[in-house]
PDB file of N, CA and C in Angstrom:
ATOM      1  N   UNK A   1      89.811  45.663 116.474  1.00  0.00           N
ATOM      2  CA  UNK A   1      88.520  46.161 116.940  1.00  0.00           C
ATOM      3  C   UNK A   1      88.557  47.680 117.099  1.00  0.00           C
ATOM      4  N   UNK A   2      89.702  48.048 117.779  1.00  0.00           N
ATOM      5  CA  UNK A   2      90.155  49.823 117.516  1.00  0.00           C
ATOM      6  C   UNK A   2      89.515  50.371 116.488  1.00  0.00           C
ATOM      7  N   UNK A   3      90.381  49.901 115.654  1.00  0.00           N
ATOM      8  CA  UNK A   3      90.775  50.665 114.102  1.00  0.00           C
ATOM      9  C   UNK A   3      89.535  50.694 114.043  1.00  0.00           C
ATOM     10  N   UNK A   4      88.494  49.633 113.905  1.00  0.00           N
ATOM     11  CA  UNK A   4      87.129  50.035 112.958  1.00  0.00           C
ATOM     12  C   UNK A   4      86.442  50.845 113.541  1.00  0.00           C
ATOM     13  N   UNK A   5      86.503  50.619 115.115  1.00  0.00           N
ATOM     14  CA  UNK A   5      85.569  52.062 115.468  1.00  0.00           C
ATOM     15  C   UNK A   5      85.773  53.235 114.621  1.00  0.00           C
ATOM     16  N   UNK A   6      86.980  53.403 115.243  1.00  0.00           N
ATOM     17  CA  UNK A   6      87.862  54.876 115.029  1.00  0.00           C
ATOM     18  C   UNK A   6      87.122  55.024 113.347  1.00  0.00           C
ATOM     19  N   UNK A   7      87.187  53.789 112.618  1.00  0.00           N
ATOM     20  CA  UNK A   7      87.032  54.326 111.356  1.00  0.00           C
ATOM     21  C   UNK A   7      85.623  54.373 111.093  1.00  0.00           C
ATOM     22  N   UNK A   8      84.826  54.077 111.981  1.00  0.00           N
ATOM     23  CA  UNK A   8      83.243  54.034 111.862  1.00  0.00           C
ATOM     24  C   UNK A   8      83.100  55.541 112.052  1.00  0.00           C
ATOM     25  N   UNK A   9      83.420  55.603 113.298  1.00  0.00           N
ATOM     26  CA  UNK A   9      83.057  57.246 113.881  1.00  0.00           C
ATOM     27  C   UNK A   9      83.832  58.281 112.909  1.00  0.00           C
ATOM     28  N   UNK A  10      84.839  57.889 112.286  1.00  0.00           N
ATOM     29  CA  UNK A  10      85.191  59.213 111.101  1.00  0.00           C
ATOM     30  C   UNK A  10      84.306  59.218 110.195  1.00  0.00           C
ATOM     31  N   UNK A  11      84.067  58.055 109.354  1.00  0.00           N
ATOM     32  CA  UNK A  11      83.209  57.745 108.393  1.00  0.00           C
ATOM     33  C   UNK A  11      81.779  58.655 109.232  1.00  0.00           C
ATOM     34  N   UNK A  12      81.432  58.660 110.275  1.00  0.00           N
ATOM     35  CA  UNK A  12      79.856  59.010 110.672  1.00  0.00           C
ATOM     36  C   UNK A  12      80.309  60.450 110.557  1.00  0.00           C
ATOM     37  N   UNK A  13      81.595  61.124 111.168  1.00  0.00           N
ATOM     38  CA  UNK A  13      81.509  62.385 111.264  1.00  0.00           C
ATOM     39  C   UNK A  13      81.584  62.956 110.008  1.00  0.00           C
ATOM     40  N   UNK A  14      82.097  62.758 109.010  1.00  0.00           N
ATOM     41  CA  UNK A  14      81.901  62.877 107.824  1.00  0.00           C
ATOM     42  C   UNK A  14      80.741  63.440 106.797  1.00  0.00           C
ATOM     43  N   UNK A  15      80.246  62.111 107.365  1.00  0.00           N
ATOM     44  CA  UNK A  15      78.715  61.935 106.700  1.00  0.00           C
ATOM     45  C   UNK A  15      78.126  63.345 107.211  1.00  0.00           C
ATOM     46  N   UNK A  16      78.393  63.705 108.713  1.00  0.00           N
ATOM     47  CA  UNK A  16      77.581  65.044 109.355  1.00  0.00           C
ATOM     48  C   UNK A  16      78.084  66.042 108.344  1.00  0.00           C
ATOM     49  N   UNK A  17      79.684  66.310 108.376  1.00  0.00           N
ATOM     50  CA  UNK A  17      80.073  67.104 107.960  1.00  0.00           C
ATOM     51  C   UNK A  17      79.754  67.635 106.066  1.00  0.00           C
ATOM     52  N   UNK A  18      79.472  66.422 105.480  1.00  0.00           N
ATOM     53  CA  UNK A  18      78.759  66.360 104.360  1.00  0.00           C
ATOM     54  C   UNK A  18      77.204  67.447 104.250  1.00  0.00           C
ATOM     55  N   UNK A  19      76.922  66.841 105.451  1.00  0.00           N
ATOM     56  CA  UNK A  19      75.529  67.362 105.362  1.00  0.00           C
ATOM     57  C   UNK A  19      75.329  68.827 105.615  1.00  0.00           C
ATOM     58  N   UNK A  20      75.963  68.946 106.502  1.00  0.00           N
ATOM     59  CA  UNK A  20      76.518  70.549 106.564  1.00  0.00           C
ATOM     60  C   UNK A  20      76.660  71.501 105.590  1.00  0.00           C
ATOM     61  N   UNK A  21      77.321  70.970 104.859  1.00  0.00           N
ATOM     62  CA  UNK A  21      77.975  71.377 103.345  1.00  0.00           C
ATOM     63  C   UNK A  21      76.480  71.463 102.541  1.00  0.00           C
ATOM     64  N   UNK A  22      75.677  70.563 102.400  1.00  0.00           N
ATOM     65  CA  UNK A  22      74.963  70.983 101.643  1.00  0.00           C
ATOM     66  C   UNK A  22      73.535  71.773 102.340  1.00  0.00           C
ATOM     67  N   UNK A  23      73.397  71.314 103.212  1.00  0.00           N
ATOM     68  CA  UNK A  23      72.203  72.559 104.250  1.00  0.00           C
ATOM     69  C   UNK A  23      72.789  73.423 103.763  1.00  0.00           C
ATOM     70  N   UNK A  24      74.099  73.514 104.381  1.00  0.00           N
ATOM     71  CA  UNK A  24      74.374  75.582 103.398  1.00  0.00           C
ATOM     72  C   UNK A  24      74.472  75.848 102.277  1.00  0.00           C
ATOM     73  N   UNK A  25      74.653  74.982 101.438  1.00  0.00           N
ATOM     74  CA  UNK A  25      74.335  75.222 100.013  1.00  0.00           C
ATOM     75  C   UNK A  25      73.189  75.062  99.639  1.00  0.00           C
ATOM     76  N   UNK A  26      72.148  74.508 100.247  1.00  0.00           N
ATOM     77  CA  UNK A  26      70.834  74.719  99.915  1.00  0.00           C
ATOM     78  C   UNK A  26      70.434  76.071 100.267  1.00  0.00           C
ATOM     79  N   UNK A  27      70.805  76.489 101.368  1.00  0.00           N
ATOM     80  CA  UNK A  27      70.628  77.831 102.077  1.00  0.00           C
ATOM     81  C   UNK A  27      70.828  79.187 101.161  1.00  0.00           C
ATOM     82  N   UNK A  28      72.308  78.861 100.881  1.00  0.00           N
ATOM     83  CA  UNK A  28      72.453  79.839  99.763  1.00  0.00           C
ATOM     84  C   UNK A  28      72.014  80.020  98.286  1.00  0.00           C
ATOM     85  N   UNK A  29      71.586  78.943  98.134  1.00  0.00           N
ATOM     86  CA  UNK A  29      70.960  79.192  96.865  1.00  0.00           C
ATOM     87  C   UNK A  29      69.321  79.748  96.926  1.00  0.00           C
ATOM     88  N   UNK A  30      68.484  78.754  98.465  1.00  0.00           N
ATOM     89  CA  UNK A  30      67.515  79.232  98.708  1.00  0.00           C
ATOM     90  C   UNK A  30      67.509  80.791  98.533  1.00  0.00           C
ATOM     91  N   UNK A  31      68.210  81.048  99.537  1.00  0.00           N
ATOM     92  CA  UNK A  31      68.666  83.350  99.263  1.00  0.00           C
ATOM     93  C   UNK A  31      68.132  83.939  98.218  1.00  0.00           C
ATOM     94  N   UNK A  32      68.814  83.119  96.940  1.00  0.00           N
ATOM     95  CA  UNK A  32      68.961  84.028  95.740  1.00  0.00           C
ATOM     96  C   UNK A  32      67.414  84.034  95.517  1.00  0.00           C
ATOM     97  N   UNK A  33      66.476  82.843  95.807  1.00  0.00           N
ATOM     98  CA  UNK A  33      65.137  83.015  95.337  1.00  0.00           C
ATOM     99  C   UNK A  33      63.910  83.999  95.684  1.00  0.00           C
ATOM    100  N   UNK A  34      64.948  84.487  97.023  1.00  0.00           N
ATOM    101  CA  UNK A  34      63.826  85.202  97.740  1.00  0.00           C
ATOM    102  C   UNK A  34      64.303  86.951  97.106  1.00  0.00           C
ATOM    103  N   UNK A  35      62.748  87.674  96.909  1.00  0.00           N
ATOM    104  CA  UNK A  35      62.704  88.870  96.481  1.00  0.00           C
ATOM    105  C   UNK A  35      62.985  89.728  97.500  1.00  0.00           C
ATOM    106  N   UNK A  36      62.917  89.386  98.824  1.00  0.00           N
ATOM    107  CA  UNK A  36      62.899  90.454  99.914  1.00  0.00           C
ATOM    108  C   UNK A  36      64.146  91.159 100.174  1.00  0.00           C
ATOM    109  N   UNK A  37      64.905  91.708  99.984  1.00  0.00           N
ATOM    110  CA  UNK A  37      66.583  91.776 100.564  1.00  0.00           C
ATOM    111  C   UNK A  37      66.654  91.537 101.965  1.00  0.00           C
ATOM    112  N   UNK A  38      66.160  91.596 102.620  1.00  0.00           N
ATOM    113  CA  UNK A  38      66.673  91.565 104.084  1.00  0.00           C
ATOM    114  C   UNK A  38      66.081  90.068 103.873  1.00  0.00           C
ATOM    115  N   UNK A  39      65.551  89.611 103.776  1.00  0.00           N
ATOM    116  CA  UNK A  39      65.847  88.012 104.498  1.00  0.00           C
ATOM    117  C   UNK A  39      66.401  87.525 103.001  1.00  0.00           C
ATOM    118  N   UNK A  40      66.892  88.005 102.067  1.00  0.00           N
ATOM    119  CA  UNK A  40      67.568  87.360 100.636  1.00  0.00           C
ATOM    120  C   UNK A  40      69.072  87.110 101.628  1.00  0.00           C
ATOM    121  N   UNK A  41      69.297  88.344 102.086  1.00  0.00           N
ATOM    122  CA  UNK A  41      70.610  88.599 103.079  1.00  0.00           C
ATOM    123  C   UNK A  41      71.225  87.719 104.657  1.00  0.00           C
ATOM    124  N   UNK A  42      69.822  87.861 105.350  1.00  0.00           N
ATOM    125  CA  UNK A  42      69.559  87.048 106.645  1.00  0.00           C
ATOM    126  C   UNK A  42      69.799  85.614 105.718  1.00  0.00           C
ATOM    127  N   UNK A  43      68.810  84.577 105.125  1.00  0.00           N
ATOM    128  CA  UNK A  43      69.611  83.321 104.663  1.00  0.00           C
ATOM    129  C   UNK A  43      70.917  83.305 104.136  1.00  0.00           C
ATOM    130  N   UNK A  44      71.178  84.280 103.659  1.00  0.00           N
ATOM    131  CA  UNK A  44      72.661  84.134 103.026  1.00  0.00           C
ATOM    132  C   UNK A  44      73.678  84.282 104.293  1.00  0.00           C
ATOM    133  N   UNK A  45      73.423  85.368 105.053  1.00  0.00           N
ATOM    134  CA  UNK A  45      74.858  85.125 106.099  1.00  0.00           C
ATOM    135  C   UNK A  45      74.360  83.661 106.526  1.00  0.00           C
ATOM    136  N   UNK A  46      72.953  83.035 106.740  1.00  0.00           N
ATOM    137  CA  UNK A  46      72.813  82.182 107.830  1.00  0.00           C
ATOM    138  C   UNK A  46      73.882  80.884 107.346  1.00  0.00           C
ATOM    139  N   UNK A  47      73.588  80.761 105.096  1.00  0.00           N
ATOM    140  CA  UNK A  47      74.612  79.762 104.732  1.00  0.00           C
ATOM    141  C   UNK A  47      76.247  80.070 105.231  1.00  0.00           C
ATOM    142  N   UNK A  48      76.077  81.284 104.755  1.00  0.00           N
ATOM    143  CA  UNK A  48      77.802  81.867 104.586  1.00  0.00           C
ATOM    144  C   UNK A  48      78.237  81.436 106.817  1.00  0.00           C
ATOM    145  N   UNK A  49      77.529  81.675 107.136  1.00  0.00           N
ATOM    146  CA  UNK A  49      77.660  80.855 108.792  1.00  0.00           C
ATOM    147  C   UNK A  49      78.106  79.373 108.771  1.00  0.00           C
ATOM    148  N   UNK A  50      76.924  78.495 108.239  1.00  0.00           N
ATOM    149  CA  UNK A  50      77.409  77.189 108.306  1.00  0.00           C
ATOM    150  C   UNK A  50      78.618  76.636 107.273  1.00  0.00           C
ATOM    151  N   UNK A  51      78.577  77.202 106.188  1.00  0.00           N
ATOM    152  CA  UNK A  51      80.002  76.897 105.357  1.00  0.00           C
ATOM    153  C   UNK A  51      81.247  77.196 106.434  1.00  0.00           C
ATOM    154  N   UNK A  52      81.236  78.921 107.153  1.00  0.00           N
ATOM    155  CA  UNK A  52      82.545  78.674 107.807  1.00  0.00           C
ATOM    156  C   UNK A  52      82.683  77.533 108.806  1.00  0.00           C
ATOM    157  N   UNK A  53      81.453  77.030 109.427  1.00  0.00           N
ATOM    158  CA  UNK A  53      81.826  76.187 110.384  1.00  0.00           C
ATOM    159  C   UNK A  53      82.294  74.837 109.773  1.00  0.00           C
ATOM    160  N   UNK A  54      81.465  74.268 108.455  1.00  0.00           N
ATOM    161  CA  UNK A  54      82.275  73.767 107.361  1.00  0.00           C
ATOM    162  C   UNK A  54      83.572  73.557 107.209  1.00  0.00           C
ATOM    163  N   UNK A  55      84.122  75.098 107.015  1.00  0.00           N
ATOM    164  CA  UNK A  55      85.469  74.923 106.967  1.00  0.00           C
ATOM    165  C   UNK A  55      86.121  75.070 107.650  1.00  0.00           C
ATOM    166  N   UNK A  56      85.604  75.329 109.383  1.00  0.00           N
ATOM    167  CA  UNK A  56      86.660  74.545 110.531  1.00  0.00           C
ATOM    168  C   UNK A  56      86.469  73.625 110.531  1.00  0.00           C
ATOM    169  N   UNK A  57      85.866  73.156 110.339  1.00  0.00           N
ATOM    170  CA  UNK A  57      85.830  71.212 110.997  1.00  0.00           C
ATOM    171  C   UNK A  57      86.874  70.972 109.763  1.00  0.00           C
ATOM    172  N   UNK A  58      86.543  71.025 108.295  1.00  0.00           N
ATOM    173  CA  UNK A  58      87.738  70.470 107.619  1.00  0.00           C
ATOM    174  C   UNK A  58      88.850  71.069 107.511  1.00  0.00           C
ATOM    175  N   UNK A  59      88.992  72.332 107.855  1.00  0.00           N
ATOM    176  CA  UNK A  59      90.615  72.960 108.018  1.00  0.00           C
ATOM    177  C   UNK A  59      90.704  73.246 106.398  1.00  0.00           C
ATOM    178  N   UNK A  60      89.769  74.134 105.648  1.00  0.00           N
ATOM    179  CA  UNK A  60      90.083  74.574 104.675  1.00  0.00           C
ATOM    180  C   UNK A  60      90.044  76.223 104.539  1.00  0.00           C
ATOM    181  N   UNK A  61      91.136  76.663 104.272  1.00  0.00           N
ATOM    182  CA  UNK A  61      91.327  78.002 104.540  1.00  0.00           C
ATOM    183  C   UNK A  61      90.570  78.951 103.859  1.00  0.00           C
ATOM    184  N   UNK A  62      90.322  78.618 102.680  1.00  0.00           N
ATOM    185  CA  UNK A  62      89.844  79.023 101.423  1.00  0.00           C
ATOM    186  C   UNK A  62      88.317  79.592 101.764  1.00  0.00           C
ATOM    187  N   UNK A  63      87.505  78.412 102.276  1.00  0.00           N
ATOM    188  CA  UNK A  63      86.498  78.599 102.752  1.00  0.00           C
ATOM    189  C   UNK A  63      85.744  79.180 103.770  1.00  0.00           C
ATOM    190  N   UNK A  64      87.245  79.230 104.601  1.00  0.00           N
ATOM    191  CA  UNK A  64      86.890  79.848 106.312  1.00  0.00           C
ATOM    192  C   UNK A  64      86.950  81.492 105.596  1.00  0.00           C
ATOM    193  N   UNK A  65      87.879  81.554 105.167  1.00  0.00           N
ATOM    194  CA  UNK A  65      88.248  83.246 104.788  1.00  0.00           C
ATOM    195  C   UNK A  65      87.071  83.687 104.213  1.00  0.00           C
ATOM    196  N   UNK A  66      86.604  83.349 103.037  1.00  0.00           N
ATOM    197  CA  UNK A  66      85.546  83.696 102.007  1.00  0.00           C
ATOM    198  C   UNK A  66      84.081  83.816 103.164  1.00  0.00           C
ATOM    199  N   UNK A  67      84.060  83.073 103.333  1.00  0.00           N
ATOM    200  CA  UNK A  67      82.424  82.962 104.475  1.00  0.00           C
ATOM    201  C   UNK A  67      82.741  83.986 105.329  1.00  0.00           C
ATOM    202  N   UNK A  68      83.714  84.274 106.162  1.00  0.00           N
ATOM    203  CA  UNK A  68      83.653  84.996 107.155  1.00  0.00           C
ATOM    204  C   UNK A  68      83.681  86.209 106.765  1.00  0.00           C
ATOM    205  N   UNK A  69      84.071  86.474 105.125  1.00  0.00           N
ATOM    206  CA  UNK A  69      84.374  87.783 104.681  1.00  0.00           C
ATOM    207  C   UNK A  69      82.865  88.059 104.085  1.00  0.00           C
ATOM    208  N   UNK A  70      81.863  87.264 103.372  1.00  0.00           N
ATOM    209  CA  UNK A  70      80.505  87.132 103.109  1.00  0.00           C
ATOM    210  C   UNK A  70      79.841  87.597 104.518  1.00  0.00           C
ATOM    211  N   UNK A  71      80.123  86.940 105.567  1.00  0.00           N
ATOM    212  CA  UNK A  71      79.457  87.129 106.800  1.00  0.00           C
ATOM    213  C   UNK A  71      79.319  88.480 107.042  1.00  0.00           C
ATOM    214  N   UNK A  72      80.760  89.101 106.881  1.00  0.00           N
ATOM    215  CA  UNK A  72      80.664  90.388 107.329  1.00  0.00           C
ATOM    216  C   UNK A  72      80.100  91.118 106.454  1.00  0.00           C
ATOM    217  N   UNK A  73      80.342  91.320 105.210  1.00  0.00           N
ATOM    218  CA  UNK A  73      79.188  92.043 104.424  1.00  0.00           C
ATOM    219  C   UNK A  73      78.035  91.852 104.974  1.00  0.00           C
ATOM    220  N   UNK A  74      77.731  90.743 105.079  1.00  0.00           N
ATOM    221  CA  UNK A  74      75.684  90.549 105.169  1.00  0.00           C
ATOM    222  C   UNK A  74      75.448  91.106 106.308  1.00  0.00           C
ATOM    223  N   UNK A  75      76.433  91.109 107.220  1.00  0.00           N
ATOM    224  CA  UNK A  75      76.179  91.904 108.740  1.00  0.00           C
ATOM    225  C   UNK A  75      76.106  93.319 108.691  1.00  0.00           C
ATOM    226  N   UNK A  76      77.006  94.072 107.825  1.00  0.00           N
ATOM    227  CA  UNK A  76      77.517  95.325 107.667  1.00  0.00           C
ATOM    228  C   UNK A  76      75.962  95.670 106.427  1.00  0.00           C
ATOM    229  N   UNK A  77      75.561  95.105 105.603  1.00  0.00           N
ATOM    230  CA  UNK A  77      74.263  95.086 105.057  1.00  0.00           C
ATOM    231  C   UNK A  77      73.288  95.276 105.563  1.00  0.00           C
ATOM    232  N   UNK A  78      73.092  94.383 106.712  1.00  0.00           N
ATOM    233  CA  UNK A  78      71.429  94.485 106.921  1.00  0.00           C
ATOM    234  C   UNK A  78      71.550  95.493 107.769  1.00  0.00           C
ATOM    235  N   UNK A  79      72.730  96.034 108.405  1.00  0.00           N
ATOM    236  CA  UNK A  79      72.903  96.999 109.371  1.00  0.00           C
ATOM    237  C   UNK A  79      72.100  98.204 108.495  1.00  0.00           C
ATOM    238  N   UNK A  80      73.198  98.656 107.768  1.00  0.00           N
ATOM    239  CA  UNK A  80      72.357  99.703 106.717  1.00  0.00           C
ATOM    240  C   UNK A  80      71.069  99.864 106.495  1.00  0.00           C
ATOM    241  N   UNK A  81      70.790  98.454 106.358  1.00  0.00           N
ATOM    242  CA  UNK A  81      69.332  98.217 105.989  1.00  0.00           C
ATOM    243  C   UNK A  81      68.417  98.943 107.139  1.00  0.00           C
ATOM    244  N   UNK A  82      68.801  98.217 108.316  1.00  0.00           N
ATOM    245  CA  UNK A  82      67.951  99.051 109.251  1.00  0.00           C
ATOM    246  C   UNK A  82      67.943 100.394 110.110  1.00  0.00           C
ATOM    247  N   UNK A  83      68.453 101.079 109.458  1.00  0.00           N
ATOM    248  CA  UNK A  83      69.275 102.788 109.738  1.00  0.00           C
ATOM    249  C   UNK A  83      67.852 103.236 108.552  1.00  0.00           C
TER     250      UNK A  83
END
């Protein structure tokens, strides 16, 4: 009776964590459509945000690094932007 919980509730967290994954990939692709730069930028850190949290929950390094390094551009960007 354990085991299946345990394996229900991974299987459910999963499924969240799935979804995650693609909200921000919808996110980021949404970005590219928009003409404005500052909110082309604002959706893009907002994906490049939920991917890193993405890749804490799964412990992929690859992904945490890259997003957080995207993040900071788009931060260090819109900064400019508004100077």
């Amino acid at each position: 009776m354990r085991v299946s919980y345990v394996k229900s509730v991974t299987i459910k967290l999963m499924d969240n964590i799935e979804i995650l994954g693609w909200v921000a990939t919808m996110i980021i692709i949404g970005s590219f459509l928009v003409n404005d730069i500052k909110i082309l930028r604002t959706l893009n850190l907002l994906g490049a945000f939920l991917w890193s949290i993405y890749g804490f929950i799964s412990m992929i390094p690859s992904i945490i690094f890259l997003n957080i390094v995207i993040s900071g551009i788009q931060v260090y960007k819109l900064y400019k932007l508004k100077k």
